[in-house]
C-alpha atoms as a PDB file:
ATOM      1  CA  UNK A   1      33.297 -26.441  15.534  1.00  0.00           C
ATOM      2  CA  UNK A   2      33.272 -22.728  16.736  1.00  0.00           C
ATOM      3  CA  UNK A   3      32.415 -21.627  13.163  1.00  0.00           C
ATOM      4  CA  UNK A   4      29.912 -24.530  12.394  1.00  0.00           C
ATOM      5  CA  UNK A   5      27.895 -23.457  15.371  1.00  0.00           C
ATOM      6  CA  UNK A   6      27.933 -20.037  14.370  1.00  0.00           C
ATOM      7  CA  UNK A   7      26.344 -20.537  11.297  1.00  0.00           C
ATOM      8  CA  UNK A   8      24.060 -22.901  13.346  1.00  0.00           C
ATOM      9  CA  UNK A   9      22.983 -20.053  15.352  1.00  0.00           C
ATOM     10  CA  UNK A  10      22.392 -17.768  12.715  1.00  0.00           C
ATOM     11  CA  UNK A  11      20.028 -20.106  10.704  1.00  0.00           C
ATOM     12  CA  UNK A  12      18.134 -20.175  13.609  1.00  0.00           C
ATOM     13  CA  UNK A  13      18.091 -16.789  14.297  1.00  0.00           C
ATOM     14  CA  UNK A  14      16.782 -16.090  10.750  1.00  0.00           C
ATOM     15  CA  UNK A  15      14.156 -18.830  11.204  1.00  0.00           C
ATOM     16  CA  UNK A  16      13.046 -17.050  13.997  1.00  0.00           C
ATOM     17  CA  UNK A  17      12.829 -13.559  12.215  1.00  0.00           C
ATOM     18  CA  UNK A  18      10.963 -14.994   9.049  1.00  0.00           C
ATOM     19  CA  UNK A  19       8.481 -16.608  11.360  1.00  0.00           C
ATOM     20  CA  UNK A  20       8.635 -13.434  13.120  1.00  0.00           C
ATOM     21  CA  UNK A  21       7.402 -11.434   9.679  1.00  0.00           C
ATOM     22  CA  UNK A  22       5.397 -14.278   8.568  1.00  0.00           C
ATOM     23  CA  UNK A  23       3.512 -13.768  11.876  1.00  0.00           C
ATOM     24  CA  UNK A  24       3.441 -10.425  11.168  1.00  0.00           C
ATOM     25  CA  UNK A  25       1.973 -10.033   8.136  1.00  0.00           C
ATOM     26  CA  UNK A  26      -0.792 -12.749   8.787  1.00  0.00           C
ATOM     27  CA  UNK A  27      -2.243 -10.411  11.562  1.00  0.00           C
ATOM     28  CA  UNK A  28      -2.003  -7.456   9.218  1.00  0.00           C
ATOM     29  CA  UNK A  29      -4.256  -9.702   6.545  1.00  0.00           C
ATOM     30  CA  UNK A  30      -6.839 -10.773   9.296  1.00  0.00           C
ATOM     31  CA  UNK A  31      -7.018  -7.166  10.226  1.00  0.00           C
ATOM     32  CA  UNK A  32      -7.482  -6.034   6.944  1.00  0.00           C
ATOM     33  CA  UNK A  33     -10.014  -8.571   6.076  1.00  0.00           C
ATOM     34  CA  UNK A  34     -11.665  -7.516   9.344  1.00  0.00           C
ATOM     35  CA  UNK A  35     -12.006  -4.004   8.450  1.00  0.00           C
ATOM     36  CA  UNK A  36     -12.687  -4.565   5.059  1.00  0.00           C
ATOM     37  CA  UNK A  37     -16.112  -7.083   6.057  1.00  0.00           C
ATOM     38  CA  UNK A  38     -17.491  -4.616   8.897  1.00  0.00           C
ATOM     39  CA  UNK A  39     -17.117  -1.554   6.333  1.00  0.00           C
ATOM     40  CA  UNK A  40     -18.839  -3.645   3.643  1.00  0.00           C
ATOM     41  CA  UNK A  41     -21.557  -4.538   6.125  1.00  0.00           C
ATOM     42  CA  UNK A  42     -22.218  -1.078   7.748  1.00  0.00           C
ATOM     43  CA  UNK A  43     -22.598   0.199   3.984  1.00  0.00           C
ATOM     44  CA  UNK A  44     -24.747  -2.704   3.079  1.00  0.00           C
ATOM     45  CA  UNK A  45     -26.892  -1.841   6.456  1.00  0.00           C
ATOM     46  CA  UNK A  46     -27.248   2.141   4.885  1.00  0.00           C
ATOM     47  CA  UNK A  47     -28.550   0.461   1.613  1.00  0.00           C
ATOM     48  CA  UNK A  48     -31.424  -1.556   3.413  1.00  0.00           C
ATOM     49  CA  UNK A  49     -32.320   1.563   5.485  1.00  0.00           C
ATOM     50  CA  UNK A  50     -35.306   3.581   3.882  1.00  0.00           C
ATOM     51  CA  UNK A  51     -34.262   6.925   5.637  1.00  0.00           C
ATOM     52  CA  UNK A  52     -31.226   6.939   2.704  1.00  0.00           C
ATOM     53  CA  UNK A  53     -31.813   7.823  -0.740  1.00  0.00           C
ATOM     54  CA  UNK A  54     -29.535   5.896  -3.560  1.00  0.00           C
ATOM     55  CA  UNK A  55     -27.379   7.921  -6.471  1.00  0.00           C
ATOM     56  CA  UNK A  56     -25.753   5.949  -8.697  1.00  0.00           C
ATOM     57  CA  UNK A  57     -22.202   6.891 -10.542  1.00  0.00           C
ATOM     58  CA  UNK A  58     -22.090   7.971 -13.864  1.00  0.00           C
ATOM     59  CA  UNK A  59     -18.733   6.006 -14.228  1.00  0.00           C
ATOM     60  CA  UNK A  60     -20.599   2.775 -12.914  1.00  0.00           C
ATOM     61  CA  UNK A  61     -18.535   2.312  -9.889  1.00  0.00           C
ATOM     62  CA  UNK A  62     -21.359   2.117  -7.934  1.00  0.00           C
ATOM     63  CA  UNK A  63     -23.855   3.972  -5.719  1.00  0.00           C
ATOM     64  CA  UNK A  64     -23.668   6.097  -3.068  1.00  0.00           C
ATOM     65  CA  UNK A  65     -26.109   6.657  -0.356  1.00  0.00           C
ATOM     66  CA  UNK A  66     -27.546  10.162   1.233  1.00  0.00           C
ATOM     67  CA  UNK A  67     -30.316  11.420   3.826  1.00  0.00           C
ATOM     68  CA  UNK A  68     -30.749  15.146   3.877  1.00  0.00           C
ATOM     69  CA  UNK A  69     -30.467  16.453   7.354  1.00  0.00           C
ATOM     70  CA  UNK A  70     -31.249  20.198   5.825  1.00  0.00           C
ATOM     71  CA  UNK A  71     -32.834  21.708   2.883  1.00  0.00           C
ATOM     72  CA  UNK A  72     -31.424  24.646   1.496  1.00  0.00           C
ATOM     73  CA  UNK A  73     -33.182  27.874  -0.426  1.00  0.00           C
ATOM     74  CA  UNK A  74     -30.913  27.528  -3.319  1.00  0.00           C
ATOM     75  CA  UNK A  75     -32.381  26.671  -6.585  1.00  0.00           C
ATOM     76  CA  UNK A  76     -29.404  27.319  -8.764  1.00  0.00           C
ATOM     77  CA  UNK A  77     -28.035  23.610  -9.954  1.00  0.00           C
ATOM     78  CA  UNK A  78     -24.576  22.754  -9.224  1.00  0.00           C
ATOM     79  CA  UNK A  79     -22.605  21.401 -12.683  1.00  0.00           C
ATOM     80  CA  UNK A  80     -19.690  18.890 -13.200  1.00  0.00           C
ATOM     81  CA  UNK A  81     -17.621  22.737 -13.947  1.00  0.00           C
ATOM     82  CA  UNK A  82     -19.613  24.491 -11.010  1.00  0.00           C
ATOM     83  CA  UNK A  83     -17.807  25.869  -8.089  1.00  0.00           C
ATOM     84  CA  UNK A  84     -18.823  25.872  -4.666  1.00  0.00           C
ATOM     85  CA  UNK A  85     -18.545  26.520  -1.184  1.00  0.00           C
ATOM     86  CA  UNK A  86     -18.624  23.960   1.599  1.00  0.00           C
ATOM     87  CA  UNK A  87     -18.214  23.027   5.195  1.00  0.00           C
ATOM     88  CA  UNK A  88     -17.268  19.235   5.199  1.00  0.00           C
ATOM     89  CA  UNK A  89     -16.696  16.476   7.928  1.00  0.00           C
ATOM     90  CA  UNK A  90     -15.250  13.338   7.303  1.00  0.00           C
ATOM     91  CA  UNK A  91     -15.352   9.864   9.440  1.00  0.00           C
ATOM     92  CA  UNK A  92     -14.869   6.104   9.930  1.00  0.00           C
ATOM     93  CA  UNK A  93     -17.880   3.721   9.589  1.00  0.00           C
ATOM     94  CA  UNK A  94     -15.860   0.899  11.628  1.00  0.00           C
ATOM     95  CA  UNK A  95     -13.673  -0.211  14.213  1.00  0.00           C
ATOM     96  CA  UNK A  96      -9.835  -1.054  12.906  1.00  0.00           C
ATOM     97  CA  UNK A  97      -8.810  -4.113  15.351  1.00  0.00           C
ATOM     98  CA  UNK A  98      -6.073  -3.473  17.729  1.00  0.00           C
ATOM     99  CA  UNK A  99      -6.252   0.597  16.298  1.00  0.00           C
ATOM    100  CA  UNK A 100      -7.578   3.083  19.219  1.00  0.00           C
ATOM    101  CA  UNK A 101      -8.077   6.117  17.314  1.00  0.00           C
ATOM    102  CA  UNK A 102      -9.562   4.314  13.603  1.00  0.00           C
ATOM    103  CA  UNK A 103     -12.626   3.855  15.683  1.00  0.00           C
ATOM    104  CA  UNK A 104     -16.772   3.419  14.169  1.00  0.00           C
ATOM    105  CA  UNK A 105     -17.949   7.572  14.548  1.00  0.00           C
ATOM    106  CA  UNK A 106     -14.039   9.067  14.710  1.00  0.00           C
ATOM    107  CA  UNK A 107     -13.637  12.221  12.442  1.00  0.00           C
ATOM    108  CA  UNK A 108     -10.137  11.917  10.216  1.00  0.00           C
ATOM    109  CA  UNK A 109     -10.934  15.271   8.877  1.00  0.00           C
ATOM    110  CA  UNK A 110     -12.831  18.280   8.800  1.00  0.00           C
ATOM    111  CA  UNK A 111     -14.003  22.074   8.430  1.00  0.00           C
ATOM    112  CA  UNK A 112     -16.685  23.874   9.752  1.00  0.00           C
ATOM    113  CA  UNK A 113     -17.652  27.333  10.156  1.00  0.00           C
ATOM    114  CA  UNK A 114     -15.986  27.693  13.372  1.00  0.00           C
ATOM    115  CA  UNK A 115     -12.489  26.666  11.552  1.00  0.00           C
ATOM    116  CA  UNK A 116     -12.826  29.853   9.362  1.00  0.00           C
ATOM    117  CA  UNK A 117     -13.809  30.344   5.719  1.00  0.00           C
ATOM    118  CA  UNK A 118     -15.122  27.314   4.057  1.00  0.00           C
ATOM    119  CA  UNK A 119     -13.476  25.020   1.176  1.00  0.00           C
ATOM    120  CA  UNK A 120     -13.877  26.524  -2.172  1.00  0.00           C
ATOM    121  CA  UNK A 121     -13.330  23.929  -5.166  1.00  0.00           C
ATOM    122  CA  UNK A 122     -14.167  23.040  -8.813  1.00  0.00           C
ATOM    123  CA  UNK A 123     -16.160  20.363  -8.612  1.00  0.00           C
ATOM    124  CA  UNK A 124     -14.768  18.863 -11.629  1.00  0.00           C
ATOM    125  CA  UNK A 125     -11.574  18.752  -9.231  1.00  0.00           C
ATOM    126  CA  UNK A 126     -13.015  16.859  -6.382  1.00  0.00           C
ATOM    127  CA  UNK A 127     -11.217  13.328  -6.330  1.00  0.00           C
ATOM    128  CA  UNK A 128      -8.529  14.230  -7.630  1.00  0.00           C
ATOM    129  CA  UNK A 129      -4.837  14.503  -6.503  1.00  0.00           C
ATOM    130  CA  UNK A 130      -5.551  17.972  -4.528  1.00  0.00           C
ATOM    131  CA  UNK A 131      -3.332  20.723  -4.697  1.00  0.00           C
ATOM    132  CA  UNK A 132      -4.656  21.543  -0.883  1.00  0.00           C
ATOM    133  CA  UNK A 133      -4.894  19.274   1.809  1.00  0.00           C
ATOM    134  CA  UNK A 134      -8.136  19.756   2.468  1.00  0.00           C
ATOM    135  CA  UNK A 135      -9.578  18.617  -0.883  1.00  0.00           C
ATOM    136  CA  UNK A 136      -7.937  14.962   0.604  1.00  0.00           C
ATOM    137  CA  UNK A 137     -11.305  14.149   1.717  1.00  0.00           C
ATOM    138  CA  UNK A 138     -13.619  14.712  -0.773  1.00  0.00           C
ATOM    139  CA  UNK A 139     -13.850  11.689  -2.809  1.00  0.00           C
ATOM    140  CA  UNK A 140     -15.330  10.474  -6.302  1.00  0.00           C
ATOM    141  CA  UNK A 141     -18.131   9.811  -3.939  1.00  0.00           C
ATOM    142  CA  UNK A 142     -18.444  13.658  -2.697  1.00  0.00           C
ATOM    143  CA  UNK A 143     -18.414  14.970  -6.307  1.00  0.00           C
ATOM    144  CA  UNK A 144     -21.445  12.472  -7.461  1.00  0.00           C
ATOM    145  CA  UNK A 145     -23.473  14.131  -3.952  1.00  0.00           C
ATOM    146  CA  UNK A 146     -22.577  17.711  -5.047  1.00  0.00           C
ATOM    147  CA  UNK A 147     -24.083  17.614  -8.639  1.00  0.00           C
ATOM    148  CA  UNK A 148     -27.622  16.929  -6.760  1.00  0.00           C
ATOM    149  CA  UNK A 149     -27.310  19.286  -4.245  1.00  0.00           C
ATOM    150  CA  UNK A 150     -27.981  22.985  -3.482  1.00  0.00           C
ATOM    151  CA  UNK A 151     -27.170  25.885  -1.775  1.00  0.00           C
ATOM    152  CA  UNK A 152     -27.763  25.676   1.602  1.00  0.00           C
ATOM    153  CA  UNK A 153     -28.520  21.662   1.798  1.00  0.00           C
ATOM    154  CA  UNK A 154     -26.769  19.689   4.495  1.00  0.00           C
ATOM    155  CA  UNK A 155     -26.460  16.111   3.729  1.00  0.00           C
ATOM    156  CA  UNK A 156     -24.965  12.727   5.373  1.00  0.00           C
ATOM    157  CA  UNK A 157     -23.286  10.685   3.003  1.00  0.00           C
ATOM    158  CA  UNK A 158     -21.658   7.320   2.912  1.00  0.00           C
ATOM    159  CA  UNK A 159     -19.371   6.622   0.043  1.00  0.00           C
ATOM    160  CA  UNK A 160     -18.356   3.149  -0.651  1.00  0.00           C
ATOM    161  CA  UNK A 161     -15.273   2.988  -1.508  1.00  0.00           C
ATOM    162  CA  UNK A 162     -15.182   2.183  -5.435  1.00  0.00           C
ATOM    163  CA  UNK A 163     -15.760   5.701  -4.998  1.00  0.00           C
ATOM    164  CA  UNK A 164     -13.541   6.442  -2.111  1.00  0.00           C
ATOM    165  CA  UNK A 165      -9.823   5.885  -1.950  1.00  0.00           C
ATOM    166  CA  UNK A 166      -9.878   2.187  -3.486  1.00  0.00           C
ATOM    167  CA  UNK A 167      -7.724  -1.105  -2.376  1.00  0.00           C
ATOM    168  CA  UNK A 168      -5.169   1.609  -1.111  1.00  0.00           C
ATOM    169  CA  UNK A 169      -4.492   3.182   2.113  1.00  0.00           C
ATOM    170  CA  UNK A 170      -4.676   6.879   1.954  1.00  0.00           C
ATOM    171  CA  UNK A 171      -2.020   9.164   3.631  1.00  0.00           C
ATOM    172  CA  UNK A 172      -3.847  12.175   5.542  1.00  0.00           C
ATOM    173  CA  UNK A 173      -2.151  15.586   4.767  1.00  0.00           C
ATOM    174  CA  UNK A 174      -3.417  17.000   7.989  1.00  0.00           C
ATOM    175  CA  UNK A 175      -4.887  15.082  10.584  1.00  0.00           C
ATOM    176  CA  UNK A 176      -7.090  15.779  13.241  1.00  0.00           C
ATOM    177  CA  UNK A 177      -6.513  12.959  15.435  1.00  0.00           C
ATOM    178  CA  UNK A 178      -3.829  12.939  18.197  1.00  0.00           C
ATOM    179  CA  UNK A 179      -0.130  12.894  16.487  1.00  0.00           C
ATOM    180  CA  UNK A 180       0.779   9.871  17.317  1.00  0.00           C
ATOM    181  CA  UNK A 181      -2.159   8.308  15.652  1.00  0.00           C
ATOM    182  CA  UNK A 182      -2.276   6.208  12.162  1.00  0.00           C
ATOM    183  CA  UNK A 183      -2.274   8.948   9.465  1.00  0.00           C
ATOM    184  CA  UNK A 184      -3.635   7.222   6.921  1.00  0.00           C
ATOM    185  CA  UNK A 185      -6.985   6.006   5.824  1.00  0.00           C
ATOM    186  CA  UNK A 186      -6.789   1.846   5.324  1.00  0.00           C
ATOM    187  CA  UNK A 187      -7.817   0.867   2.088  1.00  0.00           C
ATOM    188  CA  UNK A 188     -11.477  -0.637   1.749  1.00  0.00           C
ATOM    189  CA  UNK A 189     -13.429   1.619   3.642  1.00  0.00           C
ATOM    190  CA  UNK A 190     -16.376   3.262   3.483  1.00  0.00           C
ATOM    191  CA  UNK A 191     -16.918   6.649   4.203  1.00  0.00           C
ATOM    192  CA  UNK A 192     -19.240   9.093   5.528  1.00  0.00           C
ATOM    193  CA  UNK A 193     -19.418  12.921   4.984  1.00  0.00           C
ATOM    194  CA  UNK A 194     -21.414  15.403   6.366  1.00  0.00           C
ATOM    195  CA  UNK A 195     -21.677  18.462   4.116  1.00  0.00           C
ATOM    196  CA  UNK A 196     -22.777  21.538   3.717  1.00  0.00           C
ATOM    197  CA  UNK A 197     -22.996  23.949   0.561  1.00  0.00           C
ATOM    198  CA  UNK A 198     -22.783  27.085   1.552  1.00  0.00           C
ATOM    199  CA  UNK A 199     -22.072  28.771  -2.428  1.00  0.00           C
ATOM    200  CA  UNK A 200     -22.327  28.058  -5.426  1.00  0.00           C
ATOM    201  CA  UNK A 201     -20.266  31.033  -7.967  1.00  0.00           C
ATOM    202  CA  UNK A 202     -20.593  29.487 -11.163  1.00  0.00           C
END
């Protein structure tokens, strides 16, 4: 009887930890699909607004959408095996449910002139796997933007994300939100940069 009831209770107690999960992992879909719909919309917002100019990818992956907040004096063109200079500043589009610091306007990452020396990269390597953390942000997005820009432009960006991070979350190396924040960047979203070329060497 003893034994019959113990297996009784643990039935139920795994019936109540499945439902538990199940639970679980439907509130980590809706949220998803929630973040996913108001990143989709804020991007398809940028597209309809006439301040924003469109670039589209050479890999067809899509478009991505700037407005030039400054021109620069350089007339030198920046190449796919250019390097350059640059102050960057990356940040979220949307609001994450039930996530205080993945918030619409909330910088994940950044340099600017006040953190030191600015990020010097091939721009054939932007995208990529980086070899320093700080090349995390700079998407396939970023390196479409730098091939029409110029020394000295400042530009706002927003980079879908077909050429952002993908259907993946993305694991900040360094991040500049509080430590016990999420450090990663949830799959889906659209980005927007704010950068500034301040060199281009080759």
């Amino acid at each position: 009887m003893k034994r019959t009831l113990h297996i009784l209770a643990s039935l139920c107690l795994a019936a109540v930890l499945i439902g538990v999960a199940t639970a679980c992992s439907k509130t980590e879909d809706d949220s998803a699909e929630r973040w996913r719909t108001a990143n989709d919309a804020a991007f398809a917002a940028i597209k309809r607004d006439a301040a924003y100019t469109e670039i589209k990818s050479p890999g067809h992956e899509g478009s991505i959408y700037y407005k030039e907040l400054k021109k620069g004096t350089g007339t030198k063109p920046i190449l796919f095996t250019s390097t350059v200079s640059l102050y960057a500043r990356g940040r979220f589009v949307a609001d994450y449910p039930d996530n205080k610091y993945i918030r619409q306007g909330a910088v994940f990452q950044s340099w600017q002139e006040a953190d030191g020396v600015p990020f010097t990269t091939l721009v054939s390597s932007v995208g990529k796997v980086p070899k320093d953390y700080r090349a995390h942000i700079l998407t396939n997005g970023v390196r479409v933007a730098l091939q029409y820009m110029h020394e000295g432009d400042r530009w706002e960006v927003w980079v879908p994300y077909t050429l952002g991070l993908g259907e993946n979350d993305g694991s900040l190396f360094v991040n500049v939100m509080p430590s016990s924040s999420a450090t990663k960047i949830p799959a889906y979203s659209t980005l927007v940069f704010e950068i500034e070329v301040v060199g281009v060497h080759s």
